[in-house]
N, C-alpha and C. Protein backbone atom coordinates (compact mmCIF):
# COMPACT_ATOMS: atom_id res chain seq x y z
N UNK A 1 -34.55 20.56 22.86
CA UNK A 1 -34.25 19.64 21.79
C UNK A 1 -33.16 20.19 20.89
N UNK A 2 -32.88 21.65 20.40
CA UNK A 2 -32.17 21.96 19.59
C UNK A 2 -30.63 22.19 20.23
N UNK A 3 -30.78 22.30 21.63
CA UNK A 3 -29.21 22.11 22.74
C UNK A 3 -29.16 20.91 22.25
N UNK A 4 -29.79 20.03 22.39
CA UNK A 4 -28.71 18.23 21.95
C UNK A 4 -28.60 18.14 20.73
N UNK A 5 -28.84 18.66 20.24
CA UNK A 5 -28.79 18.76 18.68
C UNK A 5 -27.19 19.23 18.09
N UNK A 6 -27.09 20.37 18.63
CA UNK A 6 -25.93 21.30 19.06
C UNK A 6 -24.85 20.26 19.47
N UNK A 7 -25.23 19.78 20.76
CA UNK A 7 -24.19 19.34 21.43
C UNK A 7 -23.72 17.55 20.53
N UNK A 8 -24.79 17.13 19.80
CA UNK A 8 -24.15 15.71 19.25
C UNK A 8 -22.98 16.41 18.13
N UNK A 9 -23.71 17.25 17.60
CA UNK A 9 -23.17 17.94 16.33
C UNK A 9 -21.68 18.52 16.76
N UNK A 10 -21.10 19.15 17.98
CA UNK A 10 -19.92 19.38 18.51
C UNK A 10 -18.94 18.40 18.82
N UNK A 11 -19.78 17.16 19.72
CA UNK A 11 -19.18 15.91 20.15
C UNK A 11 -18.64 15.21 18.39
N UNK A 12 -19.69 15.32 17.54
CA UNK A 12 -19.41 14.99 16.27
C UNK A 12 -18.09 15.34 15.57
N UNK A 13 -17.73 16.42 15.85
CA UNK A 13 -16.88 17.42 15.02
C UNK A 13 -15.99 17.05 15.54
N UNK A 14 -15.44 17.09 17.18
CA UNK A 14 -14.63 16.75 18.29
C UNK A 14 -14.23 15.38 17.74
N UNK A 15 -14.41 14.34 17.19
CA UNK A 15 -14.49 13.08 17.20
C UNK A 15 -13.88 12.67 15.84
N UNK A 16 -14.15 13.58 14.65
CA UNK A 16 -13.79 13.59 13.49
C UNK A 16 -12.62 14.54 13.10
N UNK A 17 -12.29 15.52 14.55
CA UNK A 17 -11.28 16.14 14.30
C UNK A 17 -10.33 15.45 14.96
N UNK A 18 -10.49 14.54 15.97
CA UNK A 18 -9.41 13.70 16.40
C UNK A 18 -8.69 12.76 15.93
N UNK A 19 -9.83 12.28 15.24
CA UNK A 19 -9.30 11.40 13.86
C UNK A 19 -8.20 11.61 13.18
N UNK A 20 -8.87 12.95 12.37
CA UNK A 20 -7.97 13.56 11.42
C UNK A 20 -6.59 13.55 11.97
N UNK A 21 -5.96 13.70 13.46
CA UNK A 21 -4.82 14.46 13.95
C UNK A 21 -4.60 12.87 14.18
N UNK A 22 -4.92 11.94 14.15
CA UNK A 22 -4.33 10.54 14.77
C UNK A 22 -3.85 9.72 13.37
N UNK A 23 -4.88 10.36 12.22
CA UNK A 23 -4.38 10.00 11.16
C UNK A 23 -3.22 10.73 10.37
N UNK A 24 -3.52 11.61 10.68
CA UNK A 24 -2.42 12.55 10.12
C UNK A 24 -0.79 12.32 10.86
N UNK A 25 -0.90 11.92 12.01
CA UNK A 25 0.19 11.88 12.65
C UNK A 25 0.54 10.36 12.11
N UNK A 26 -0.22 9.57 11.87
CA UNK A 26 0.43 8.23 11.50
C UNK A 26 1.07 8.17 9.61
N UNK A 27 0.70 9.40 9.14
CA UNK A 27 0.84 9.71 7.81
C UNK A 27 2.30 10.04 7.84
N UNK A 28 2.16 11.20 8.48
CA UNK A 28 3.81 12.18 8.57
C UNK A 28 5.02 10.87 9.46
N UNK A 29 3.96 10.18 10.17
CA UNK A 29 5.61 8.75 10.54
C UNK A 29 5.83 8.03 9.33
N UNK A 30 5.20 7.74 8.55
CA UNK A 30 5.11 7.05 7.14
C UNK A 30 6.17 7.53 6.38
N UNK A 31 5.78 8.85 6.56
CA UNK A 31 6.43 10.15 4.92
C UNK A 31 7.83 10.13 5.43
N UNK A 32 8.40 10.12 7.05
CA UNK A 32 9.32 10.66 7.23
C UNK A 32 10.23 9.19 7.05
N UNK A 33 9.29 8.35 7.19
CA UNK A 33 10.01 7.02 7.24
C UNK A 33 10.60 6.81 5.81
N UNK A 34 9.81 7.11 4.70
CA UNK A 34 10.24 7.02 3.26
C UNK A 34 11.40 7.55 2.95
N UNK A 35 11.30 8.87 3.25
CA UNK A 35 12.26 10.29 3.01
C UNK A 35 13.23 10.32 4.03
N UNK A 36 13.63 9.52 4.88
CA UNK A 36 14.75 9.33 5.96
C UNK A 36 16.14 8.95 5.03
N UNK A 37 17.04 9.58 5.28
CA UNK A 37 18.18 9.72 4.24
C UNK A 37 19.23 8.72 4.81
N UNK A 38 19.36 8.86 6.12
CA UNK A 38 20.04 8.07 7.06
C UNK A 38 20.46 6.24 6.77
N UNK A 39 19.28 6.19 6.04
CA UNK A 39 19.10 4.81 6.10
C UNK A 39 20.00 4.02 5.44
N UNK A 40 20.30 3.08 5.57
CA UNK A 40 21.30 1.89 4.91
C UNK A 40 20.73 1.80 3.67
N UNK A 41 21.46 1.58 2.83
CA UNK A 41 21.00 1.63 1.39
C UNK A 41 20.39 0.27 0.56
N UNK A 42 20.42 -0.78 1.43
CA UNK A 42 20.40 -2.19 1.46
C UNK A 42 19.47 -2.57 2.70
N UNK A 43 18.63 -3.68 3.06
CA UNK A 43 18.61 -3.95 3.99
C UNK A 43 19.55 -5.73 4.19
N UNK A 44 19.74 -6.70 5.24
CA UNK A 44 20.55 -7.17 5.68
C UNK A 44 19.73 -8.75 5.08
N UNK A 45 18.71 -8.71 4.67
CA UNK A 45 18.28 -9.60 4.10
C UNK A 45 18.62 -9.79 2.78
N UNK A 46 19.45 -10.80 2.33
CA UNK A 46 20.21 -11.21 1.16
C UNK A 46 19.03 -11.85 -0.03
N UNK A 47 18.26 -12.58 0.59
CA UNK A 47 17.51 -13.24 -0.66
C UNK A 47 15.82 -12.86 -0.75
N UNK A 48 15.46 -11.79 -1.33
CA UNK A 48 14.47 -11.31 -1.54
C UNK A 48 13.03 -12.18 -1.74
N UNK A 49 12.21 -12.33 -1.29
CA UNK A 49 11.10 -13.13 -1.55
C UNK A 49 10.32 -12.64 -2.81
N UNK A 50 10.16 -13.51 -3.77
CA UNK A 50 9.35 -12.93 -5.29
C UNK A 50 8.24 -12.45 -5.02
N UNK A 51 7.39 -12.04 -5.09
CA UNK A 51 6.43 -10.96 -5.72
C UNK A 51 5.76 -11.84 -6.27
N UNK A 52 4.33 -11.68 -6.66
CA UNK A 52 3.74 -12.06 -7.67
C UNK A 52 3.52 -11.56 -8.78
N UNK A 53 3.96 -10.50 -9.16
CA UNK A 53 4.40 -9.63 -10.47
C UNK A 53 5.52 -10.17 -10.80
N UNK A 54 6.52 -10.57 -10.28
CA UNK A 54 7.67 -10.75 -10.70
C UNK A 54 7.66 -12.37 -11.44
N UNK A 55 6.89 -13.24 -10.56
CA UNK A 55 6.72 -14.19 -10.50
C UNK A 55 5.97 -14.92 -12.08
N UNK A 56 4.63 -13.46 -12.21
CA UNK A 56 3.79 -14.18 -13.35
C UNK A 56 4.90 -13.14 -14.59
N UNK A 57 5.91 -12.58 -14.35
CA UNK A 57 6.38 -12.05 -15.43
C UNK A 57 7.54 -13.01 -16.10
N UNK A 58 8.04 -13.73 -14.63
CA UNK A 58 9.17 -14.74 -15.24
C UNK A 58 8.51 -16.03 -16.29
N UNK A 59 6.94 -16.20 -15.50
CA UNK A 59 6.60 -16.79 -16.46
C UNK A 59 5.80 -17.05 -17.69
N UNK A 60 5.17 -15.63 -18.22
CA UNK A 60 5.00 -14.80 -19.19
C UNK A 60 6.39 -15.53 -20.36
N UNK A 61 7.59 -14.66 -19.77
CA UNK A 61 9.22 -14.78 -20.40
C UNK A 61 9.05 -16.35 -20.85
N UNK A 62 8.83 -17.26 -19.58
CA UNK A 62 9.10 -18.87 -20.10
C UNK A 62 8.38 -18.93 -21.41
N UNK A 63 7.05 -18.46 -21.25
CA UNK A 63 6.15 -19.08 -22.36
C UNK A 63 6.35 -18.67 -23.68
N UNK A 64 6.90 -17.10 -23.51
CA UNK A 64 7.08 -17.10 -25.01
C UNK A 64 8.36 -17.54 -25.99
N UNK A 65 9.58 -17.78 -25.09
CA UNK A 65 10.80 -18.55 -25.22
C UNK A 65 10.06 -20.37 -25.87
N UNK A 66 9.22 -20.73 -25.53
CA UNK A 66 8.84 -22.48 -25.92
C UNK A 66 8.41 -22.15 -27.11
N UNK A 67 8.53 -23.05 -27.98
CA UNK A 67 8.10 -22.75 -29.36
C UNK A 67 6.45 -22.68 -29.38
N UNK A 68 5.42 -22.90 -29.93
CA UNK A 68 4.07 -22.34 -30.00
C UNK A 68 3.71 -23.72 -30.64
N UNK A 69 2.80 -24.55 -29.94
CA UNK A 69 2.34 -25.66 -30.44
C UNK A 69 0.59 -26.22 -29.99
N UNK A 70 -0.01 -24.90 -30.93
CA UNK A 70 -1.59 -24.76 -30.61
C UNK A 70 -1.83 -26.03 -31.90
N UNK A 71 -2.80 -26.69 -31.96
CA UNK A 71 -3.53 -27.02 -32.70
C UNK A 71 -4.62 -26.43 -33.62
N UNK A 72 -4.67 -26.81 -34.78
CA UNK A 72 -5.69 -25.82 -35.43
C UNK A 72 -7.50 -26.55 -35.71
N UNK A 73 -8.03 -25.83 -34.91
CA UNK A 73 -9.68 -26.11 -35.47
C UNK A 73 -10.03 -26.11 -36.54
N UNK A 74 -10.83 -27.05 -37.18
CA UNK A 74 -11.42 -26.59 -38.88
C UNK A 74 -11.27 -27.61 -39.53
């Protein structure tokens, strides 16, 4: 009983260390992809698609540009 014990516990380790190296290798294509100097400084797509940050900030800007016409309770 304490051999399979052993042996899940190895297969275990084996399994979580493979991981690590499949993740790690998809990390360092990431990093090198960021940090690649080579790259065009632009990409070839001219009209950027908004964001939704950008989007609720333009209209943040609208609202406080309109004059302020709350009604008062009381």
């Amino acid at each position: 009983m304490s051999l399979q014990l052993w042996v899940v516990i190895v297969l275990m380790a084996v399994l979580l260390g493979l991981l690590a190296v499949v993740r790690m290798r998809r990390a360092r294509q990431v990093f090198d992809d960021i940090t690649r100097v080579d790259r065009p400084a632009h990409s070839g797509i001219r009209e950027h698609p908004r964001d939704e940050l950008a989007h609720a900030r333009a209209q943040a800007r609208h609202a406080r540009t309109e004059p302020v016409r709350h009604r008062r309770h009381g």
